[in-house]
C-alpha atoms as a PDB file:
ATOM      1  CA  UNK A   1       0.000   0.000   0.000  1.00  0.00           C
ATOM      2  CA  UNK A   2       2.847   2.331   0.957  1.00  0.00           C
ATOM      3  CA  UNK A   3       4.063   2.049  -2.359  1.00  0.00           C
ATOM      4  CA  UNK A   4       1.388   2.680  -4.257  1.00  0.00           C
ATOM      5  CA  UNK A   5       0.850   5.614  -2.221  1.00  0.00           C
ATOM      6  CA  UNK A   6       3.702   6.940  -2.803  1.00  0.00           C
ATOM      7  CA  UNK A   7       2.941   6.681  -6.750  1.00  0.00           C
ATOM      8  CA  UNK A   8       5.361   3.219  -7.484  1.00  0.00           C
ATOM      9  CA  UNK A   9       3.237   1.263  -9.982  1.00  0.00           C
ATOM     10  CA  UNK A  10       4.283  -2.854 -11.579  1.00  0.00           C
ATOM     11  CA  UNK A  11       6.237  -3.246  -7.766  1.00  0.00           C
ATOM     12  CA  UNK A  12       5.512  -5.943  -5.248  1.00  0.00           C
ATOM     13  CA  UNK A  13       6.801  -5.876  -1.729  1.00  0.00           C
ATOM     14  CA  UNK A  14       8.741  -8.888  -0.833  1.00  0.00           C
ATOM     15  CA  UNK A  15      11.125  -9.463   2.633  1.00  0.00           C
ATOM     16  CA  UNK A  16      14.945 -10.220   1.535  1.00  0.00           C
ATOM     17  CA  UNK A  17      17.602 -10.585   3.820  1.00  0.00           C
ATOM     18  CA  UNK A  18      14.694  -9.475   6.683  1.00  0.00           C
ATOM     19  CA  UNK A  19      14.478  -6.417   5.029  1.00  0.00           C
ATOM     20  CA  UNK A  20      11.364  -5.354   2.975  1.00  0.00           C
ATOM     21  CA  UNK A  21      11.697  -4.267   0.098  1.00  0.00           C
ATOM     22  CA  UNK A  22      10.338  -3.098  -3.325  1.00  0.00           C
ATOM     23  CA  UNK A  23      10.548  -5.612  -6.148  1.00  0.00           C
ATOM     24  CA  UNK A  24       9.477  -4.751  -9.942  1.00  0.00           C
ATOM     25  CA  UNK A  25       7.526  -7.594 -10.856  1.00  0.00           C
ATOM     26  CA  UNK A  26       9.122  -7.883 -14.394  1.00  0.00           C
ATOM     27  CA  UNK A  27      12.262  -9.002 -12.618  1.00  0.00           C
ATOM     28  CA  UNK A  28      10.572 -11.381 -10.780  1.00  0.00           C
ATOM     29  CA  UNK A  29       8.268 -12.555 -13.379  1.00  0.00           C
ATOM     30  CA  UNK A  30      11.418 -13.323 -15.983  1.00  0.00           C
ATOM     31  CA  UNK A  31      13.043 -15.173 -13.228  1.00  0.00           C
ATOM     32  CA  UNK A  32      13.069 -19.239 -13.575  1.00  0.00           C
ATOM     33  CA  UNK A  33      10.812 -20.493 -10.480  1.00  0.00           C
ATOM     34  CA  UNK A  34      12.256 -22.855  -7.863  1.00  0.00           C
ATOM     35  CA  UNK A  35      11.426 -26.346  -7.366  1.00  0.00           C
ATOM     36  CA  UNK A  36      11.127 -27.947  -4.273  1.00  0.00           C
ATOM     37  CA  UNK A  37      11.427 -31.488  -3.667  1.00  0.00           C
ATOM     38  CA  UNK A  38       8.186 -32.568  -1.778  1.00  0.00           C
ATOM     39  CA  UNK A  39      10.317 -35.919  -0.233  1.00  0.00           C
ATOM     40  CA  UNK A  40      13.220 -33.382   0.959  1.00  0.00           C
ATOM     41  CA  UNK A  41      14.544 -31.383   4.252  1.00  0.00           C
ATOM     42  CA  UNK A  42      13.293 -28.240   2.974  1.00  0.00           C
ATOM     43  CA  UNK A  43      10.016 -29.495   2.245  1.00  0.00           C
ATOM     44  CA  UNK A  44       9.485 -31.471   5.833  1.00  0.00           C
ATOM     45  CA  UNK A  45      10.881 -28.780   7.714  1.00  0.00           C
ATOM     46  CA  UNK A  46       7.697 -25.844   6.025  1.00  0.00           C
ATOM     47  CA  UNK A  47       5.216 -28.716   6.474  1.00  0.00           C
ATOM     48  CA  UNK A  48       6.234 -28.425  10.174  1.00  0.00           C
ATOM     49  CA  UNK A  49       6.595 -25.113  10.952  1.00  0.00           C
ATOM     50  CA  UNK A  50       3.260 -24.646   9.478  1.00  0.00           C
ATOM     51  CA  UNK A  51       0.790 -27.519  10.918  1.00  0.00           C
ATOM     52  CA  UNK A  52      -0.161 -28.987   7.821  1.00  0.00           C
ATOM     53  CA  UNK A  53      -0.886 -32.662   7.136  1.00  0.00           C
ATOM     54  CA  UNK A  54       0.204 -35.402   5.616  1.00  0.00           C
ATOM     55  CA  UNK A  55      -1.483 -35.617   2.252  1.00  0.00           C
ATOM     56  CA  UNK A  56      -0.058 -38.801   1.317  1.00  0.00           C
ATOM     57  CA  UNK A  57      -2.583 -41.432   0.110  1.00  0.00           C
ATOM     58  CA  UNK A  58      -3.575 -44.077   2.893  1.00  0.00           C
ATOM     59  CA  UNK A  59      -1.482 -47.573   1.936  1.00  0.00           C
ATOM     60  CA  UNK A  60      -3.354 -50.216   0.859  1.00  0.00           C
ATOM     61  CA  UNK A  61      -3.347 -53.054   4.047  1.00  0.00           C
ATOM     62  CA  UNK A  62      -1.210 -56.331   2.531  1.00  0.00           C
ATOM     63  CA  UNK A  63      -3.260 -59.084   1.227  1.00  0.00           C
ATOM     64  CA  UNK A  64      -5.450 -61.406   3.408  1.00  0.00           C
ATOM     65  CA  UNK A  65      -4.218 -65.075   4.619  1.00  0.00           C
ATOM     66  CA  UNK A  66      -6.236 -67.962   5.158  1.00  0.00           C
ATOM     67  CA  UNK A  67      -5.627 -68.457   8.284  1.00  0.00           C
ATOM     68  CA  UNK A  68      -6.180 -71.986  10.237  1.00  0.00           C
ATOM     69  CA  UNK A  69      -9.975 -73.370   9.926  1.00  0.00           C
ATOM     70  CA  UNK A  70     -10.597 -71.418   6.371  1.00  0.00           C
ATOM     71  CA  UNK A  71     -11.598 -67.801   7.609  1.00  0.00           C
ATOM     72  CA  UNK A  72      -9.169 -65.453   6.714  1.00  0.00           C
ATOM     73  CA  UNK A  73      -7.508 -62.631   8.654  1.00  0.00           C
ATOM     74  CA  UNK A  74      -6.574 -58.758   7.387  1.00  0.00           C
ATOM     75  CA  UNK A  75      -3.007 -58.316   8.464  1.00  0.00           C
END
């Protein structure tokens, strides 16, 4: 808002270094994005920091065994 208000137009704020700071968004738009490796340290450690779940898929429970007397069990 500041910026705008001060008459700044195609800026974005952004925090670098703990500073904030004005960023023209056709830098940041020409810039190649990041990729971040969901099985990582990275990753695990935001997941953490910010509460969220697991949203791995449930596993599938191994196969059933006949067990002694012809009923079978789910392991």
């Amino acid at each position: 808002v500041h910026g705008a208000m001060a008459g700044y137009s195609g800026i974005t704020c952004g925090k670098i270094y703990e500073q904030y700071v004005y960023l023209p968004i056709h830098a940041i738009t020409q810039q190649r994005g990041k990729r971040v490796n969901p099985q990582g340290r990275w990753f695990s450690r935001m997941k953490e920091a910010t509460g969220q779940p697991d949203f791995k898929p449930d596993q599938e429970s191994e196969p059933t065994s006949p067990a002694p007397g012809g009923s079978t069990i789910n392991v």
